[in-house]
PDB file of N, CA and C in Angstrom:
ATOM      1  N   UNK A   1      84.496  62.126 194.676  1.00  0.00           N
ATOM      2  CA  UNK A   1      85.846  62.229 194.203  1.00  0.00           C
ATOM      3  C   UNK A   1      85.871  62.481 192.703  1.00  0.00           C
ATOM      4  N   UNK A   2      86.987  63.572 192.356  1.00  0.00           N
ATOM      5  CA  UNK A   2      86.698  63.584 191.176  1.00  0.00           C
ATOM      6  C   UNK A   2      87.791  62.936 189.935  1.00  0.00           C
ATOM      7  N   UNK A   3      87.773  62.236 189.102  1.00  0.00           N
ATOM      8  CA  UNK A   3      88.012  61.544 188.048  1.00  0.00           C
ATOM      9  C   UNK A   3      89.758  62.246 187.510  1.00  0.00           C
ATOM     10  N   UNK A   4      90.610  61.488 187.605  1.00  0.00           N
ATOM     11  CA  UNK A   4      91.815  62.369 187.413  1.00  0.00           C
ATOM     12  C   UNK A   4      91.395  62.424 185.506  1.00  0.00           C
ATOM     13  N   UNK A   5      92.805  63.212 184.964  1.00  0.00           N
ATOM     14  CA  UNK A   5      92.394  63.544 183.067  1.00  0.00           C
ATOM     15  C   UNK A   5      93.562  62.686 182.780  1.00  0.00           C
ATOM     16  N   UNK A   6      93.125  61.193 182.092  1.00  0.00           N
ATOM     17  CA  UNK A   6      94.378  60.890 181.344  1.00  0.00           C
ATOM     18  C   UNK A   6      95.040  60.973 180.402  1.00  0.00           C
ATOM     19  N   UNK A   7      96.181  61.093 180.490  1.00  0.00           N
ATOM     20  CA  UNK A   7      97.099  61.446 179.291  1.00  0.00           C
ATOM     21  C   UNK A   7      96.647  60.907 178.207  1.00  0.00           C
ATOM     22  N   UNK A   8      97.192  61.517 177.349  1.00  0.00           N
ATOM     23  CA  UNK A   8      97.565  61.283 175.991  1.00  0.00           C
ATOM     24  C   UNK A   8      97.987  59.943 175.539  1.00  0.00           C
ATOM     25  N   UNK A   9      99.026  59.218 176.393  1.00  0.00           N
ATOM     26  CA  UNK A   9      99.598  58.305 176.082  1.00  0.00           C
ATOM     27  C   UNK A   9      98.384  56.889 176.551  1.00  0.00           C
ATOM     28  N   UNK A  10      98.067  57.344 177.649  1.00  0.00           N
ATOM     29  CA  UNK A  10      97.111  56.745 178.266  1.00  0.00           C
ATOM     30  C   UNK A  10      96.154  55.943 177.104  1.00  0.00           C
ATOM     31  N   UNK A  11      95.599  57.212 177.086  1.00  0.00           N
ATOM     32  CA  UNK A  11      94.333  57.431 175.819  1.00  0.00           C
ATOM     33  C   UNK A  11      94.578  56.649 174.543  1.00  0.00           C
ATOM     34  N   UNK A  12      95.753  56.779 173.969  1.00  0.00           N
ATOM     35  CA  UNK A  12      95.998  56.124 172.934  1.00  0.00           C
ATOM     36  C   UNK A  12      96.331  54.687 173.427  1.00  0.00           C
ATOM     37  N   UNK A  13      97.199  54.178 174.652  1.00  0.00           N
ATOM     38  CA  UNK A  13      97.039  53.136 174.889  1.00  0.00           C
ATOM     39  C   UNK A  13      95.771  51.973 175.250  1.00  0.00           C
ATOM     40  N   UNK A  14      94.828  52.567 175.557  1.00  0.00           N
ATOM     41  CA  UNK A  14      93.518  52.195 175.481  1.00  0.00           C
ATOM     42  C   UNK A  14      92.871  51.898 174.304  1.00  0.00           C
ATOM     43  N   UNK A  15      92.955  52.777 173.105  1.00  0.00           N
ATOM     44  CA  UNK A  15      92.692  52.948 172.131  1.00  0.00           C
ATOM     45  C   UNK A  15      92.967  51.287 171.604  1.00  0.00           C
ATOM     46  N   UNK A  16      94.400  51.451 171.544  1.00  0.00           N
ATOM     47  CA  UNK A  16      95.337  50.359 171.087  1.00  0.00           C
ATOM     48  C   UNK A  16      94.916  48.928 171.599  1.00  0.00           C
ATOM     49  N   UNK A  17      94.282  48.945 172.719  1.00  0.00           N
ATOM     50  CA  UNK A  17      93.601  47.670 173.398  1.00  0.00           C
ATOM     51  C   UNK A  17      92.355  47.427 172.773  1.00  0.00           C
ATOM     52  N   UNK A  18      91.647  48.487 172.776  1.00  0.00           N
ATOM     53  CA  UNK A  18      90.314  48.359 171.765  1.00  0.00           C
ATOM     54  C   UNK A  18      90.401  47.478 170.566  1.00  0.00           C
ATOM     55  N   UNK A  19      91.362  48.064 169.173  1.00  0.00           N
ATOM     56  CA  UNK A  19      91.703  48.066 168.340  1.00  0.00           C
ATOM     57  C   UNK A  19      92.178  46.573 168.349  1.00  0.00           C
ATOM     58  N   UNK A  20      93.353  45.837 169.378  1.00  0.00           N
ATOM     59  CA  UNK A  20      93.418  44.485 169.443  1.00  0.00           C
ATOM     60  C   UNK A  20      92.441  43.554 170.000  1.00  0.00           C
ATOM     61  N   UNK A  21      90.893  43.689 171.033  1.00  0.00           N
ATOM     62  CA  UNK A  21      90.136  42.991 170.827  1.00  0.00           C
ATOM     63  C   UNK A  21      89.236  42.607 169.606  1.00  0.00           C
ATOM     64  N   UNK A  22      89.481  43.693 168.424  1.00  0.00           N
ATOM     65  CA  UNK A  22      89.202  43.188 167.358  1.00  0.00           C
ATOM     66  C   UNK A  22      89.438  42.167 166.958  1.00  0.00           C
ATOM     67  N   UNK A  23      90.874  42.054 166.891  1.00  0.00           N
ATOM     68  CA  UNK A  23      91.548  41.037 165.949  1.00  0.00           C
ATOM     69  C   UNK A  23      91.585  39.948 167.062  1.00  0.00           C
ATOM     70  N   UNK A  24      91.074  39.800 168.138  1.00  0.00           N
ATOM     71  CA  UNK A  24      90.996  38.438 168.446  1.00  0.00           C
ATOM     72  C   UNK A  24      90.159  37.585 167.964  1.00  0.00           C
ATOM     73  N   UNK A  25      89.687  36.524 169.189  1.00  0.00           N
ATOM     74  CA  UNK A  25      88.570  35.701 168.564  1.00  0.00           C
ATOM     75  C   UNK A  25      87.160  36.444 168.777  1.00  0.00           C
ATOM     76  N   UNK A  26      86.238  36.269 168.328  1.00  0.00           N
ATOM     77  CA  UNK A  26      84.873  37.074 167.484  1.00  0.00           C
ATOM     78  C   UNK A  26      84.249  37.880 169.148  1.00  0.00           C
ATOM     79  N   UNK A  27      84.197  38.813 168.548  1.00  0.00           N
ATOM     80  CA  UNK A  27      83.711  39.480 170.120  1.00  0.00           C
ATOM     81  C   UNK A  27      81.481  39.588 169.923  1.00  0.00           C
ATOM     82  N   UNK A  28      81.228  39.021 171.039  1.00  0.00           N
ATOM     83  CA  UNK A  28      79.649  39.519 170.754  1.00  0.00           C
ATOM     84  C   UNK A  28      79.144  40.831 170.097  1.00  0.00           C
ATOM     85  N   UNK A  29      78.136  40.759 169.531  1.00  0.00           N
ATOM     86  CA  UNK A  29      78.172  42.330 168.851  1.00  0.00           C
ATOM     87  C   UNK A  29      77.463  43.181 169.845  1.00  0.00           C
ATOM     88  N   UNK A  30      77.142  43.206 170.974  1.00  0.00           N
ATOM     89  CA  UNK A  30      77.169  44.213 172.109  1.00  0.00           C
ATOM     90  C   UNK A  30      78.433  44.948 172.429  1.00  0.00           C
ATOM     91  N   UNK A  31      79.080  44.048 172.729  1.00  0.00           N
ATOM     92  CA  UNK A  31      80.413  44.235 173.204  1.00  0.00           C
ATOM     93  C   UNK A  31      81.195  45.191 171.959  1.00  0.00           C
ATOM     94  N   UNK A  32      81.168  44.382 170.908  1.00  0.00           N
ATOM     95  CA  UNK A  32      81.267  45.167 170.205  1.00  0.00           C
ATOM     96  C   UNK A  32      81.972  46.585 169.412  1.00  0.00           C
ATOM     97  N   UNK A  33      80.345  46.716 169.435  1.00  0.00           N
ATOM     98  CA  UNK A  33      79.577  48.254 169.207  1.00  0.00           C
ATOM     99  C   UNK A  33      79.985  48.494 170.263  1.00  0.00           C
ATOM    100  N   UNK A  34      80.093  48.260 171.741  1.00  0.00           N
ATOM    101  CA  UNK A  34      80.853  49.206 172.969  1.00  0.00           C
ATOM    102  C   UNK A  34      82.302  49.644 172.937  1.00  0.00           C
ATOM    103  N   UNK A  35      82.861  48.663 171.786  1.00  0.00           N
ATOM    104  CA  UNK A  35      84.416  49.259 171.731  1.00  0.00           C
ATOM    105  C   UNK A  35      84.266  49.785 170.701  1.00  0.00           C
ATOM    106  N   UNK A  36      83.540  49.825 169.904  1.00  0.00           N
ATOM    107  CA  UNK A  36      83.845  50.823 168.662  1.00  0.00           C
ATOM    108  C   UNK A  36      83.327  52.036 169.334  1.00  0.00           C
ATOM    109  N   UNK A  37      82.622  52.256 169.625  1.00  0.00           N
ATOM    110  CA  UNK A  37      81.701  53.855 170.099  1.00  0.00           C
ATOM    111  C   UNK A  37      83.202  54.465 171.023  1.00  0.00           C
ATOM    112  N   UNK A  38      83.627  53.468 172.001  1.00  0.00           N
ATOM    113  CA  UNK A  38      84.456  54.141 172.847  1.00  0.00           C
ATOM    114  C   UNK A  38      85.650  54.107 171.970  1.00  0.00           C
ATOM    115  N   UNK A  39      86.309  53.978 170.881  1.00  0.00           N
ATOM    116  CA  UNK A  39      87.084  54.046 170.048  1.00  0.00           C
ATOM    117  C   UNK A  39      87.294  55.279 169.477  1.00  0.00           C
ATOM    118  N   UNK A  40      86.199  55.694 169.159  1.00  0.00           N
ATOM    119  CA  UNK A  40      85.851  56.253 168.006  1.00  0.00           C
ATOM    120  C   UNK A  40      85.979  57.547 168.740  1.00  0.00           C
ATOM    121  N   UNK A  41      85.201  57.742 170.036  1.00  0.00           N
ATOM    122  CA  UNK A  41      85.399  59.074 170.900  1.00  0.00           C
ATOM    123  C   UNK A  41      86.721  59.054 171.328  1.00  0.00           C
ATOM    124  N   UNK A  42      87.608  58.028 171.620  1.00  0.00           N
ATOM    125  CA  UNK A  42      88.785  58.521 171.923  1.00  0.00           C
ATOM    126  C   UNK A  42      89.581  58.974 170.975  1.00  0.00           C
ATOM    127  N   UNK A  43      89.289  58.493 169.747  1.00  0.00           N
ATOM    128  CA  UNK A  43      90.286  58.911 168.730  1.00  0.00           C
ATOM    129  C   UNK A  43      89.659  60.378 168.376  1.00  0.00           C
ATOM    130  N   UNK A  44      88.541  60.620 168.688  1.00  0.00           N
ATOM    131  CA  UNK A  44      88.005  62.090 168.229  1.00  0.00           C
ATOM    132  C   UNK A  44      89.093  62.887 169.582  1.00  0.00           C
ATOM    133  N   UNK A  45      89.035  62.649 170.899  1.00  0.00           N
ATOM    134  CA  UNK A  45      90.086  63.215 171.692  1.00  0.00           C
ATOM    135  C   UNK A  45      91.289  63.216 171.714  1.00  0.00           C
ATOM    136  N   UNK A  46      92.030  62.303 171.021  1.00  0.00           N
ATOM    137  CA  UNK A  46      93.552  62.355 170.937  1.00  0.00           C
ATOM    138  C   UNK A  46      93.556  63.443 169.457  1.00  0.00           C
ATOM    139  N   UNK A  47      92.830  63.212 168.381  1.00  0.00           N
ATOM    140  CA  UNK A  47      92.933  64.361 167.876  1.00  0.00           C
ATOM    141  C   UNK A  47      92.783  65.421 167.868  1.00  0.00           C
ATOM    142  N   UNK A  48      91.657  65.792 168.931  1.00  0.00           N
ATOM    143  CA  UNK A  48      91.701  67.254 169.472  1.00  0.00           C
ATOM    144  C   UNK A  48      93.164  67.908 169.912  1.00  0.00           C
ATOM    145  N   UNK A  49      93.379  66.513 170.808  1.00  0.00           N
ATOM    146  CA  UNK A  49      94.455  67.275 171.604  1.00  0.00           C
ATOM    147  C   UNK A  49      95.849  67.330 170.633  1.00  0.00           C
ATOM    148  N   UNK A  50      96.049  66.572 169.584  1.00  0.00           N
ATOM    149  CA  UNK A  50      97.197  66.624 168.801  1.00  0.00           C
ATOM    150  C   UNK A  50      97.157  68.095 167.793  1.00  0.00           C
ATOM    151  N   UNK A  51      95.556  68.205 167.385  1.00  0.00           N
ATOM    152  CA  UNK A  51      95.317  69.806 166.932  1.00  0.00           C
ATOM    153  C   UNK A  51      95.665  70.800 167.870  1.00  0.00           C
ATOM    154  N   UNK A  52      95.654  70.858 169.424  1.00  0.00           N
ATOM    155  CA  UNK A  52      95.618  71.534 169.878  1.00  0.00           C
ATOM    156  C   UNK A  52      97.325  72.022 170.414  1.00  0.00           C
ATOM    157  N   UNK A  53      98.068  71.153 170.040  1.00  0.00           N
ATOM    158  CA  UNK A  53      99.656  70.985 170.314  1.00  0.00           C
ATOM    159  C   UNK A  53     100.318  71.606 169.059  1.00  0.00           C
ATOM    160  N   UNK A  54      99.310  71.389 168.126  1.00  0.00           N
ATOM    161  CA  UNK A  54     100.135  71.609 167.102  1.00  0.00           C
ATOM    162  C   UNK A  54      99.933  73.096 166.644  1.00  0.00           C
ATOM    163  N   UNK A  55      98.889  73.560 167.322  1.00  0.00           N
ATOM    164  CA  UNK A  55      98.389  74.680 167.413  1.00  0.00           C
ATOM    165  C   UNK A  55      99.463  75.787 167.914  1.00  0.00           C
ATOM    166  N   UNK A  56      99.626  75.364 169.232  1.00  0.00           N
ATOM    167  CA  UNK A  56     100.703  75.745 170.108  1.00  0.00           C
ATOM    168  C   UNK A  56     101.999  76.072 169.532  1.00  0.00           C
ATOM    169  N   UNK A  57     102.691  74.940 168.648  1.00  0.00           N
ATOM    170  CA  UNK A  57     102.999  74.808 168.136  1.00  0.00           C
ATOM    171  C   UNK A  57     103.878  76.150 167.243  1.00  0.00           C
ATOM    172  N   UNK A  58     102.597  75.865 166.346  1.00  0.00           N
ATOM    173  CA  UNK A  58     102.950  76.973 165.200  1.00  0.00           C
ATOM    174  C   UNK A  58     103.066  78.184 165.600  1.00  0.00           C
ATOM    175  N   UNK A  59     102.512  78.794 167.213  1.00  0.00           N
ATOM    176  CA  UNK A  59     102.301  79.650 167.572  1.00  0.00           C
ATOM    177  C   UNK A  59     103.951  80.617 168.456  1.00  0.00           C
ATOM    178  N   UNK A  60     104.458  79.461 168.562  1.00  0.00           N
ATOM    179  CA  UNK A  60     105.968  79.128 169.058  1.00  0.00           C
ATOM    180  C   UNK A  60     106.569  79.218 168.223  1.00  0.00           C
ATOM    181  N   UNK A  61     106.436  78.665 166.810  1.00  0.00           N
ATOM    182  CA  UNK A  61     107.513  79.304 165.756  1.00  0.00           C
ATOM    183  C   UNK A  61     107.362  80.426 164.924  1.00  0.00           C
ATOM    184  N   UNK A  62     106.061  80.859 165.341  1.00  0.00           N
ATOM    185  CA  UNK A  62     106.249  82.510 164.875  1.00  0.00           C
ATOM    186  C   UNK A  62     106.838  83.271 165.728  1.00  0.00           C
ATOM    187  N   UNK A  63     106.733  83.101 166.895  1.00  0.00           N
ATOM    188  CA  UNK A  63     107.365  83.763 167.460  1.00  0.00           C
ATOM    189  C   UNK A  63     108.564  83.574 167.632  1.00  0.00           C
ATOM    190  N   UNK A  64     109.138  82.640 167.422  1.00  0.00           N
ATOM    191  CA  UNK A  64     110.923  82.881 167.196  1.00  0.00           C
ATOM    192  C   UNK A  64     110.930  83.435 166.123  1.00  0.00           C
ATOM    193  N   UNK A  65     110.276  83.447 164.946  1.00  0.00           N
ATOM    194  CA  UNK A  65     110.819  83.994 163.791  1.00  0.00           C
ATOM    195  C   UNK A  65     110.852  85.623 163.873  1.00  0.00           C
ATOM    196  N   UNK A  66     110.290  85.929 164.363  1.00  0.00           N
ATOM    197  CA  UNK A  66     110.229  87.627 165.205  1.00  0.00           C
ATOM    198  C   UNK A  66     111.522  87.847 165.506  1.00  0.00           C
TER     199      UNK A  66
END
């Protein structure tokens, strides 16, 4: 079976969970380094995809300006 693609919102909501096991109480440093690594790649993917909107984007208002 194959793996559905989650959103955007998704993605950043995950993110956002990461980001608050920080600030709890002290996480092992395995654990960690496992949320930072997976942090770090998601935020490299939500910015792809926000480059890639915005891309779109600009590409949409040239062409109205035509």
């Amino acid at each position: 079976m194959g793996r559905t693609k989650k959103s955007y919102e998704e993605k950043f909501q995950e993110l956002k969970e990461f980001v608050k096991s920080f600030e709890g109480d002290e996480l092992p440093l395995e654990i960690a380094m496992n949320n930072y690594e997976k942090g770090i790649k998601l935020c490299n993917e939500l910015y792809k995809e926000l480059k890639e909107v915005e891309g779109k984007i600009q590409i949409l208002n040239k062409e109205e300006e035509v």
